[in-house]
Structures are given as C-alpha cells and as structure tokens.
N, C-alpha and C. Protein backbone atom coordinates (compact mmCIF):
# COMPACT_ATOMS: atom_id res chain seq x y z
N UNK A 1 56.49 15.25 73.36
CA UNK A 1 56.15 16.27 72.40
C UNK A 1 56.95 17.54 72.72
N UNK A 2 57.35 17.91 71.68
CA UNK A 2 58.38 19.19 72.23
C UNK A 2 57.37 20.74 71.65
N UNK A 3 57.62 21.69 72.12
CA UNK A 3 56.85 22.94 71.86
C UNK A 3 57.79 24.05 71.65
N UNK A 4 56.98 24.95 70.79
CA UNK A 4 57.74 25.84 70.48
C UNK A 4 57.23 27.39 71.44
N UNK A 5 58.23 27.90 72.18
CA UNK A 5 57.39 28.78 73.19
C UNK A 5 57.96 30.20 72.27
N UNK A 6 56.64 31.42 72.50
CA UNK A 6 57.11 32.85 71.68
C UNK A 6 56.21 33.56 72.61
N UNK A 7 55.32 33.40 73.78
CA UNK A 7 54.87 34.16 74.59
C UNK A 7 56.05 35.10 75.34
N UNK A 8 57.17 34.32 75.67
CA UNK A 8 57.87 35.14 76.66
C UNK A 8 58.90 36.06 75.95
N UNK A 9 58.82 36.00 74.88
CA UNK A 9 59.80 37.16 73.78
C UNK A 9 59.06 37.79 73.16
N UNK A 10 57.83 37.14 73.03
CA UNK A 10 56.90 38.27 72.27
C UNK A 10 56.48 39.49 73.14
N UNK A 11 56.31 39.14 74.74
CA UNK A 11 55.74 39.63 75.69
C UNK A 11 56.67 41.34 76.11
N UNK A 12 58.01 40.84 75.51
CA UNK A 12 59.33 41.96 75.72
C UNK A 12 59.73 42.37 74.32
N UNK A 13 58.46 42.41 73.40
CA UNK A 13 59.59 42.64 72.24
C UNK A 13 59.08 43.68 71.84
N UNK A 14 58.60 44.89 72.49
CA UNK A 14 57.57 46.36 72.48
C UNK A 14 59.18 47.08 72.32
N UNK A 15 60.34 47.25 72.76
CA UNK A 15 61.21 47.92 72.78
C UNK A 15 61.67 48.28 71.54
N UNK A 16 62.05 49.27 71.64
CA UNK A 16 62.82 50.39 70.83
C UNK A 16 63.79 49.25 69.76
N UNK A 17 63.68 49.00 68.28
CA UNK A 17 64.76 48.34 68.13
C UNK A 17 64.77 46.78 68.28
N UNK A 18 63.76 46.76 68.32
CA UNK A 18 63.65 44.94 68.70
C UNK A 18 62.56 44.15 68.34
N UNK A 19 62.99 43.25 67.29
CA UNK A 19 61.96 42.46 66.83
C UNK A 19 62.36 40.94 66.69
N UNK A 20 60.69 40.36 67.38
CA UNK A 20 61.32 38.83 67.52
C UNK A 20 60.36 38.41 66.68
N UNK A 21 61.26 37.44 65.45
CA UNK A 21 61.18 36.41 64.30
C UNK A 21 60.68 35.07 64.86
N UNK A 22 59.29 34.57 64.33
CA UNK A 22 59.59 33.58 64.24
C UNK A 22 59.97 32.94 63.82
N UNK A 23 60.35 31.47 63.51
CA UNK A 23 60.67 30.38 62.99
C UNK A 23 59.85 30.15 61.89
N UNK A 24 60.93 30.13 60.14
CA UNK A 24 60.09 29.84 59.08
C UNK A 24 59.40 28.77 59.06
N UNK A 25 59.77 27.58 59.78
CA UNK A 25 58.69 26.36 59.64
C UNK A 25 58.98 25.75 61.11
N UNK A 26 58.15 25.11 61.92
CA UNK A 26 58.07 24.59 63.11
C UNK A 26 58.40 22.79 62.72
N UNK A 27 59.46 22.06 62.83
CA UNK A 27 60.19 21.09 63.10
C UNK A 27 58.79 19.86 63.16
N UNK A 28 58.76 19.17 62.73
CA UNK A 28 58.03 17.58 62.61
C UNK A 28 57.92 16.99 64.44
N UNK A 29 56.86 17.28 64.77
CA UNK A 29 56.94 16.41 66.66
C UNK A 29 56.82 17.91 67.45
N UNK A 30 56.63 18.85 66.42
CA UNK A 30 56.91 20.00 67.47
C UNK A 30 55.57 20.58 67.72
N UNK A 31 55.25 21.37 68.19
CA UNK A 31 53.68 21.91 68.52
C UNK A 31 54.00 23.35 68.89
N UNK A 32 53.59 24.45 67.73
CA UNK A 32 53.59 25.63 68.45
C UNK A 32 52.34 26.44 69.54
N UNK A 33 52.85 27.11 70.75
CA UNK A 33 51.72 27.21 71.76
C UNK A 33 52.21 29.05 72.06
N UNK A 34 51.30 29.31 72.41
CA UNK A 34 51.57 30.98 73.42
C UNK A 34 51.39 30.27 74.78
N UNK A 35 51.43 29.43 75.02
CA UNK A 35 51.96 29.11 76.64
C UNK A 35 53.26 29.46 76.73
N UNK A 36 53.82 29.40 78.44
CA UNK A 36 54.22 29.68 79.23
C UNK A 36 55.62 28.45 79.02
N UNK A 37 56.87 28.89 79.36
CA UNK A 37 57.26 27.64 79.17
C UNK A 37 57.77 27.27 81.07
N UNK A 38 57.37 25.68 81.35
CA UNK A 38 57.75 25.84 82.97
C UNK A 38 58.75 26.37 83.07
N UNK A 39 59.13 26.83 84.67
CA UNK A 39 59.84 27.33 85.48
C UNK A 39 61.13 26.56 85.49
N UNK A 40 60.84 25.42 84.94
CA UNK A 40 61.97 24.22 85.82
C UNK A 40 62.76 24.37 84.57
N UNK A 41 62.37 25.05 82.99
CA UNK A 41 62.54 24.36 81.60
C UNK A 41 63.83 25.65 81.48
N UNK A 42 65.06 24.86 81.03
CA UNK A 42 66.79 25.55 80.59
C UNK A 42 66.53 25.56 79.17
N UNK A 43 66.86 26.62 78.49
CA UNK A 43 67.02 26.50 77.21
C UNK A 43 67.93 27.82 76.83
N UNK A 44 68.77 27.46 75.97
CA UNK A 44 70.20 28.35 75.44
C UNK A 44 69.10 29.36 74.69
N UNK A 45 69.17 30.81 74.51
CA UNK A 45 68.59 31.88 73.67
C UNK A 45 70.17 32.51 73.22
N UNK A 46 69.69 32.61 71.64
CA UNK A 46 70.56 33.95 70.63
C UNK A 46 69.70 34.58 70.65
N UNK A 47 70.31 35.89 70.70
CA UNK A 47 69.56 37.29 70.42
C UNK A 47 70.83 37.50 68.98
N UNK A 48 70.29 37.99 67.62
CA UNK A 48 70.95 38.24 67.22
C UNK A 48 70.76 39.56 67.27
N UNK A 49 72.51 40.78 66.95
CA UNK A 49 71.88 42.17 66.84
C UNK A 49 72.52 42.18 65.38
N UNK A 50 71.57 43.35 64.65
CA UNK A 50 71.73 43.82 63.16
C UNK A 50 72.85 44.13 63.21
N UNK A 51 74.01 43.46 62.13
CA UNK A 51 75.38 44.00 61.50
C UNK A 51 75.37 45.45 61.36
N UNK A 52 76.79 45.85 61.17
CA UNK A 52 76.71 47.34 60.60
C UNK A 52 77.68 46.82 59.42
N UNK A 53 77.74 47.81 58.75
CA UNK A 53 78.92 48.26 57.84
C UNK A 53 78.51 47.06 56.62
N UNK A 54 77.50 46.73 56.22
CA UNK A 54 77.59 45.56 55.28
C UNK A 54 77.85 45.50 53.98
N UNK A 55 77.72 47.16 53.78
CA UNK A 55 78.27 47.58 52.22
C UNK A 55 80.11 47.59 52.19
N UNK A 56 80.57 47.97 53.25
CA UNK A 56 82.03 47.64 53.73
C UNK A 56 82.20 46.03 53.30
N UNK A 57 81.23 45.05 53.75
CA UNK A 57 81.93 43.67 53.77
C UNK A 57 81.66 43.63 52.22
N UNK A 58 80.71 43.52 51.70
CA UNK A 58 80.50 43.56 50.46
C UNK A 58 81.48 44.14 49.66
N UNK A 59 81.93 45.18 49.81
CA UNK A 59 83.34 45.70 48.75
C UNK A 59 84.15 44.63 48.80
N UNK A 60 84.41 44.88 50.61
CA UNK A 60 85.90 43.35 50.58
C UNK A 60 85.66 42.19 49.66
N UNK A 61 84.32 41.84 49.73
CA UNK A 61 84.53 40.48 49.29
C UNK A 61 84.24 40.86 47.43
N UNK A 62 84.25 42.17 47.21
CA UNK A 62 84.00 42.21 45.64
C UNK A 62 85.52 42.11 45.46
N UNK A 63 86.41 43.08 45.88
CA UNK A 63 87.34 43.07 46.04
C UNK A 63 88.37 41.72 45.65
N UNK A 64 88.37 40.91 46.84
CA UNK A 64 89.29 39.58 46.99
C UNK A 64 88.48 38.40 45.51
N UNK A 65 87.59 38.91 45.00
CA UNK A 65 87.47 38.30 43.59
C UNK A 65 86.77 38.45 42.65
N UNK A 66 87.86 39.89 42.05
CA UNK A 66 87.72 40.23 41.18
C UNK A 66 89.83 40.08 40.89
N UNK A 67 89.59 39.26 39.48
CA UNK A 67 91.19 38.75 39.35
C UNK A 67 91.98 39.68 38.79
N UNK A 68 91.15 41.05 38.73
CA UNK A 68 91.55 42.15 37.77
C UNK A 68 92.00 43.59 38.82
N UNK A 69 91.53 42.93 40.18
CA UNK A 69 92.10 44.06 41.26
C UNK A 69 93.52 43.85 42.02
N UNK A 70 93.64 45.26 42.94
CA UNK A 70 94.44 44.73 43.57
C UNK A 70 94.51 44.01 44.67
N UNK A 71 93.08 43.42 45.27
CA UNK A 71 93.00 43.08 46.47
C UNK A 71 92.62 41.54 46.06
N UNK A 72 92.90 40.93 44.92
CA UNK A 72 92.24 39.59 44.91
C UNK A 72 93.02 38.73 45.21
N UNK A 73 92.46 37.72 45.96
CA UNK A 73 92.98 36.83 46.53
C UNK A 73 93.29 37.14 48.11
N UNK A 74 93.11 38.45 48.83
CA UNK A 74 93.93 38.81 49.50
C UNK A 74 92.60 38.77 50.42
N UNK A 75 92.29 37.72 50.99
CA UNK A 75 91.72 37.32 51.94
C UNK A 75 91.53 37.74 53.64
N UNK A 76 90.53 38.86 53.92
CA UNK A 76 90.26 38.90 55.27
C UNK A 76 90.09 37.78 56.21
N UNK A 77 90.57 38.19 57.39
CA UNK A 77 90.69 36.98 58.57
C UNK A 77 89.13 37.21 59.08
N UNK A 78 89.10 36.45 59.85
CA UNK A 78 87.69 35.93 60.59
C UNK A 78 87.63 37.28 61.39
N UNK A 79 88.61 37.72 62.31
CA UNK A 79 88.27 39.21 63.01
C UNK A 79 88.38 39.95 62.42
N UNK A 80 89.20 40.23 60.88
CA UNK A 80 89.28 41.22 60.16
C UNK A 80 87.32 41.87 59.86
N UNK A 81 86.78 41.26 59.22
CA UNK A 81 85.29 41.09 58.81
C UNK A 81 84.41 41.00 60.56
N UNK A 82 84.55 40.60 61.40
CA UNK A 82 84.12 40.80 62.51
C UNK A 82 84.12 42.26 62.64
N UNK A 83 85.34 42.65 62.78
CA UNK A 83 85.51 44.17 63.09
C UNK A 83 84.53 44.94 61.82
N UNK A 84 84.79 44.63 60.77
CA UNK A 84 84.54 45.43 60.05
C UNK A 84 82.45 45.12 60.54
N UNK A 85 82.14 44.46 60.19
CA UNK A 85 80.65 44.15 60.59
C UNK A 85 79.98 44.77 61.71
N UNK A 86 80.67 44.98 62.88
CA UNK A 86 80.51 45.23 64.22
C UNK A 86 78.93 46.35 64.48
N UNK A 87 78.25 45.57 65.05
CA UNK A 87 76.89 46.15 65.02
C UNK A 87 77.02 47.74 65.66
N UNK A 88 76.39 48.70 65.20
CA UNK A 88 76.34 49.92 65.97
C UNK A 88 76.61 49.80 67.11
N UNK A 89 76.47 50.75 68.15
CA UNK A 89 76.71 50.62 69.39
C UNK A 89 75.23 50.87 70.15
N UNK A 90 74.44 51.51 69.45
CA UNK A 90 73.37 52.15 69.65
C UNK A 90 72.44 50.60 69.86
N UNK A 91 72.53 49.78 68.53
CA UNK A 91 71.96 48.40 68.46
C UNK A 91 72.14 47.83 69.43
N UNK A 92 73.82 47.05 70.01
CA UNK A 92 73.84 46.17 71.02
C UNK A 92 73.29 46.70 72.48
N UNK A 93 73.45 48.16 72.73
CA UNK A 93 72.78 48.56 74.21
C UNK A 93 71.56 48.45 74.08
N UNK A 94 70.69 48.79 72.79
CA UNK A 94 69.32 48.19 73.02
C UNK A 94 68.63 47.47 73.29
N UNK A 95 69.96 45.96 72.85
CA UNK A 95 69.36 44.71 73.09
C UNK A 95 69.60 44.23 74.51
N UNK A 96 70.71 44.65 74.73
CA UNK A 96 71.37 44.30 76.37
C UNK A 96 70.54 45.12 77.47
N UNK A 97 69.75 46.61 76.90
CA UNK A 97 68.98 46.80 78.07
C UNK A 97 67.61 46.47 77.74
N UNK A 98 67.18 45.65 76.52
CA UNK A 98 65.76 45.50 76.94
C UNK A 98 66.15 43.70 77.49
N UNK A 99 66.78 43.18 77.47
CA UNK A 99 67.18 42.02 78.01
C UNK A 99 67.50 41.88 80.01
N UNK A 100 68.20 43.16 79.76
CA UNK A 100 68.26 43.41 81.31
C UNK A 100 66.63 43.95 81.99
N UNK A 101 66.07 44.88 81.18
CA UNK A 101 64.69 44.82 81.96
C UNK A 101 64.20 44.08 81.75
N UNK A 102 64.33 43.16 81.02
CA UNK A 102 63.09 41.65 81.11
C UNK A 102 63.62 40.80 82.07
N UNK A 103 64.73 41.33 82.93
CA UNK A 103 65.05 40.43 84.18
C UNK A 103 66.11 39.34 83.29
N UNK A 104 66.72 39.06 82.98
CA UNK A 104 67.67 38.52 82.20
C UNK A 104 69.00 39.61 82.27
N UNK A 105 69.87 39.06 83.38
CA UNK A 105 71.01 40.01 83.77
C UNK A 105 72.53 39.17 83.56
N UNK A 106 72.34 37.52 83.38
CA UNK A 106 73.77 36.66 83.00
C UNK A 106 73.46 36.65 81.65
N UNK A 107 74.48 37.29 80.70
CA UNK A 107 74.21 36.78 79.26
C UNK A 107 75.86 37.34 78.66
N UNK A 108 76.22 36.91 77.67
CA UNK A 108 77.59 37.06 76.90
C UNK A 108 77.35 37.56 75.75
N UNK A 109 78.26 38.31 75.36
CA UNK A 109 78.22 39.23 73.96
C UNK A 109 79.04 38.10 73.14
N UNK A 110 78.82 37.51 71.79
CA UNK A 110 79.94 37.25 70.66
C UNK A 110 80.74 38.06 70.87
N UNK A 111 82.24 37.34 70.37
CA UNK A 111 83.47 37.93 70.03
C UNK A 111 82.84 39.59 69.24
N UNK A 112 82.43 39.57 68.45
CA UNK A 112 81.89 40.20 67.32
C UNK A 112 80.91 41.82 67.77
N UNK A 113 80.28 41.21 68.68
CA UNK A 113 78.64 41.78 69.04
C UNK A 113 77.83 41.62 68.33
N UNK A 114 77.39 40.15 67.35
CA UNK A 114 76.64 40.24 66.40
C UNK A 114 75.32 39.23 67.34
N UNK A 115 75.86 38.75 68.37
CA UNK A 115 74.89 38.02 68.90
C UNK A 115 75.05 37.51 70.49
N UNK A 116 74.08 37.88 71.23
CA UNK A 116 74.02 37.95 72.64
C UNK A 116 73.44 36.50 73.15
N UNK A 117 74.28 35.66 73.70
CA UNK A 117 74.02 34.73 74.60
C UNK A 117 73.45 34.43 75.66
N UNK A 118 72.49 33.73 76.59
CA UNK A 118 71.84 33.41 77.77
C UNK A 118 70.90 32.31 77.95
C-alpha cells in the first residue's frame, strides 16, 4: 500500500511565502495519512517557486502568433522564456531558507529558479 505523507511539509509551511498544495486527487492503492513518513523512506521533493514576469511571457507568446505582427513566427528559445519567467529573488530565498531551517541543506535550483530539488 503506498501513502501519501503532508505532515512533514505541512509542519514547515507557517513561513513567510509558502504554501503547500495538496494533491487534486490521491492515486488508486494510495492511502492518505498525517503520519510520519519512516526514517529509512528516500523520496525526490519539487518545491515549485511562483514565476515572475508572466504578463512578459504572455505578450511573447501573443506576439509570435499574431500573423499580422512583427514578431510572428519568431519563436523564443527555451532560456529565452526561462529568463524572462525567472521567479523574484525575494521568492526563491524564501523557499531556500525556509527549506534550510527545516534542516534540508542538499537541494538544487532549476536551470530557471522555477523549482528547487531534494
């Protein structure tokens, strides 16, 4: 039986800036619990942090199609729109230090900063 654990994110999610979602529907075999998940138990966490600039991406992409501008067709790259998206700065230190006081100190930023790894 597999379980769905939200005690230990719910338990850290009082910080400034930080709110943890659950899951719109819990998976067939799954069992949601406020237990504990063991000590022994590995599991990959995203933290996502809020985009910035989304009225920016939104032009671009009004932009690249509309056949009547000058930018249509003219397609941003994958880092072009990264950059442009790039979460505040204010956002990602929030998440990286309420992550670091919850004792969680190995974790990776996306290319992007749209989402923190551990």
């Amino acid at each position: 039986m597999r379980t769905v654990f939200f005690s230990a994110l719910a338990a850290v999610s009082s910080a400034a800036l930080v709110q943890v979602h659950e899951p719109s529907f819990i998976p067939t075999g799954w069992t949601k619990t406020n237990d504990e998940a063991p000590s022994s138990s590995m599991f990959r966490v995203n933290v996502g942090v809020k985009r910035g600039n989304m009225d920016g991406v939104r032009k671009v992409l009004k932009a690249v199609s509309n056949p009547l501008g000058e930018g249509y067709l003219q397609y941003p790259t994958f880092d072009q729109i990264g950059e442009l998206s790039r979460p505040k700065p204010e956002h990602s230190r929030a998440v990286k230090k309420w992550l670091s006081e919850s004792g969680i100190t190995s974790f990776k930023t996306h290319t992007h900063g749209d989402y923190v790894h551990f």
